[in-house]
Protein backbone atom coordinates (compact mmCIF):
# COMPACT_ATOMS: atom_id res chain seq x y z
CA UNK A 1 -3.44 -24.52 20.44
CA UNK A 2 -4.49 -23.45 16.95
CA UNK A 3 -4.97 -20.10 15.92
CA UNK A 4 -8.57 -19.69 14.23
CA UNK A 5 -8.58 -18.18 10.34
CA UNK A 6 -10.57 -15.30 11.39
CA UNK A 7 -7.55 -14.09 13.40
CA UNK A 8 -5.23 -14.16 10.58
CA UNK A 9 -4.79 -10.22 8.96
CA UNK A 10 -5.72 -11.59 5.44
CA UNK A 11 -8.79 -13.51 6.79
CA UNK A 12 -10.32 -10.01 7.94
CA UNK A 13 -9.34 -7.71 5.10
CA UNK A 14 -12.72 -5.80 3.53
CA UNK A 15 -10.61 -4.73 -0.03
CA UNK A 16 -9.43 -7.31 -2.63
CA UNK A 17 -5.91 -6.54 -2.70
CA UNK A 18 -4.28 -6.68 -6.24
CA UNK A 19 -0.25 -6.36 -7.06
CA UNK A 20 1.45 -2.93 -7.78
CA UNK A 21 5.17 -3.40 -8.22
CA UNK A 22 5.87 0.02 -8.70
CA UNK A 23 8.18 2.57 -6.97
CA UNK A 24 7.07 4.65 -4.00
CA UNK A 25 8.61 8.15 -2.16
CA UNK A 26 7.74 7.46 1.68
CA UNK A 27 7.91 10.94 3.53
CA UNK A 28 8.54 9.76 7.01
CA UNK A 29 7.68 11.85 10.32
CA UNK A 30 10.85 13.37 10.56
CA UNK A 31 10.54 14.82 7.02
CA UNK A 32 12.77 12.29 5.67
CA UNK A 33 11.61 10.91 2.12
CA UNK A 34 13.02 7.43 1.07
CA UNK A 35 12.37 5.25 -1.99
CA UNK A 36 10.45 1.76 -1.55
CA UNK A 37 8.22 -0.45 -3.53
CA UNK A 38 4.71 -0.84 -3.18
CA UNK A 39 3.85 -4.35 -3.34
CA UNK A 40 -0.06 -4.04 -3.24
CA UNK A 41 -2.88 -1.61 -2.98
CA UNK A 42 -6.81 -2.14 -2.21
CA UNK A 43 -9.47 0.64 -1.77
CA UNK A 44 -8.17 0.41 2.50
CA UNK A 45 -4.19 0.89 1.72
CA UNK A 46 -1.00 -0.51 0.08
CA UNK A 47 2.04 -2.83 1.32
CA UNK A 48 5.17 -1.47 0.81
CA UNK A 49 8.48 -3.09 1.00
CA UNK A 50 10.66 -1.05 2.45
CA UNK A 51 14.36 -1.16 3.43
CA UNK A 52 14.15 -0.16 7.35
CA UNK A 53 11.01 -0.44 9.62
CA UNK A 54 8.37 1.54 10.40
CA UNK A 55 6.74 0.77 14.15
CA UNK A 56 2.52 -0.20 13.65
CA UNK A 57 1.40 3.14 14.31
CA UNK A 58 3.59 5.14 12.59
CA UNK A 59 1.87 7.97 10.09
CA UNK A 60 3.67 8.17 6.75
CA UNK A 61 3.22 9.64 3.60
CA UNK A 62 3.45 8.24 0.19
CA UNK A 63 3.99 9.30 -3.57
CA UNK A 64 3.24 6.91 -6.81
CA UNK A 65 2.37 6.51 -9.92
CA UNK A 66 -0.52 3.81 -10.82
CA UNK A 67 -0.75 2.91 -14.89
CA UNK A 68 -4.78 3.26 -14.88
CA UNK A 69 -5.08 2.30 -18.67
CA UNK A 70 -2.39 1.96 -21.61
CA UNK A 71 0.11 4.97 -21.38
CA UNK A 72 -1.55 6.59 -18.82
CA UNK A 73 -0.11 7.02 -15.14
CA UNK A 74 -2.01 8.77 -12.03
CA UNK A 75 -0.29 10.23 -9.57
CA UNK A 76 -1.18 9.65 -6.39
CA UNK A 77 0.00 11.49 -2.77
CA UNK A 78 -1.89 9.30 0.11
CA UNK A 79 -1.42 9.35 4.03
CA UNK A 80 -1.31 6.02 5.56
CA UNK A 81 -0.96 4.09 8.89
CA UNK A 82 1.73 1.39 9.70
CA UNK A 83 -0.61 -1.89 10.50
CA UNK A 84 1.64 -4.06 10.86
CA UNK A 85 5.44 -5.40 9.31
CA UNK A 86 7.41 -8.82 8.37
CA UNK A 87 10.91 -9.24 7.83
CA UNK A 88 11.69 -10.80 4.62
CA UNK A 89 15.54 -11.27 3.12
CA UNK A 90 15.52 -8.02 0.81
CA UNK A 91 14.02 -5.49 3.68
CA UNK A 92 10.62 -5.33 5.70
CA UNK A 93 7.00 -5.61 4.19
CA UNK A 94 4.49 -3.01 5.94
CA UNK A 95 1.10 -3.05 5.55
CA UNK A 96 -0.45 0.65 5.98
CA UNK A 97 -3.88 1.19 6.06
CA UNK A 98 -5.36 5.13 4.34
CA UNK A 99 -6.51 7.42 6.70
CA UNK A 100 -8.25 10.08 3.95
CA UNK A 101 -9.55 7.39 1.14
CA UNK A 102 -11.42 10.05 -0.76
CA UNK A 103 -13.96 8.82 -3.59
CA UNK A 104 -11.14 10.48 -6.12
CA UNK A 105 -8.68 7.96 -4.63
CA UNK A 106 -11.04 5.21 -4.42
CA UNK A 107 -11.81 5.63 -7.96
CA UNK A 108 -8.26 6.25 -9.10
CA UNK A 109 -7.33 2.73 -7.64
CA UNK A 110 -10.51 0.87 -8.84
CA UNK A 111 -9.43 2.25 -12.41
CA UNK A 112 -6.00 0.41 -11.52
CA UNK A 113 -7.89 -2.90 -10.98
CA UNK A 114 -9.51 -3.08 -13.64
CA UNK A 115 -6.48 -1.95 -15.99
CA UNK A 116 -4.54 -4.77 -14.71
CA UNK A 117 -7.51 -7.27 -14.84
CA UNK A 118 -7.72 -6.23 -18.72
CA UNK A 119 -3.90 -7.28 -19.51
C-alpha cells in the first residue's frame, strides 16, 4: 500500500514555511518555562526543537525574537498547539500550529520573510 502525497503534513500546509534558527522560552501548562529552538515559522505556526516531548494537543506558550530587518529584533509572545512531533538524535521536533494569529503577528512574521529573502 502507498500512502498518497496529499496525506503527508507538508503536502497540506496553507503557509510557506521559512527557517528561524533562533532561541525560544516555551511556558508549558504546568507553568514551567524551558529553552528550545525554533526551527521554522509560517503565518499558521513554528517548529520547535525541543529537548522533551510535548503530546499533539498540548497548549504551550512561546517567547522569541525575529530579526525583521538589519539590527532590528521583534519580540514576539504567541500561543500555540502541539500538531504533531519526530524524534531526531539531538531532542524532538514539534510542529505547533497558532491559535490567536492576529494581523500584528501575521505582519510581524511576513516582515521576517522578506528580511531573510533580502540577505
Amino acid at each position: 500500500m502507498t500512502i498518497a502525497p496529499a496525506s503527508r503534513p507538508e503536502s497540506r500546509r496553507r503557509h510557506e514555511r521559512v527557517a528561524a534558527d533562533r532561541p525560544v522560552t516555551v511556558r508549558a501548562p504546568s507553568g514551567i518555562r524551558v529553552k528550545a529552538r525554533l526551527v521554522d515559522i509560517s503565518l499558521g505556526g513554528v517548529a520547535i526543537r525541543f529537548e522533551a516531548p510535548a503530546d499533539p494537543g498540548t497548549r504551550l506558550e512561546l517567547r522569541f525574537l525575529l530579526p525583521v530587518a538589519r539590527n532590528r529584533l521583534k519580540e514576539l509572545e504567541v500561543r500555540g498547539v502541539v500538531r504533531h512531533r519526530r524524534v531526531q538524535r539531538d531532542g524532538f521536533v514539534m510542529g505547533l500550529e497558532f491559535e490567536d494569529a492576529d494581523v500584528t503577528l501575521q505582519n510581524t512574521i511576513r516582515r521576517y520573510i522578506s528580511f531573510r529573502r533580502s540577505l
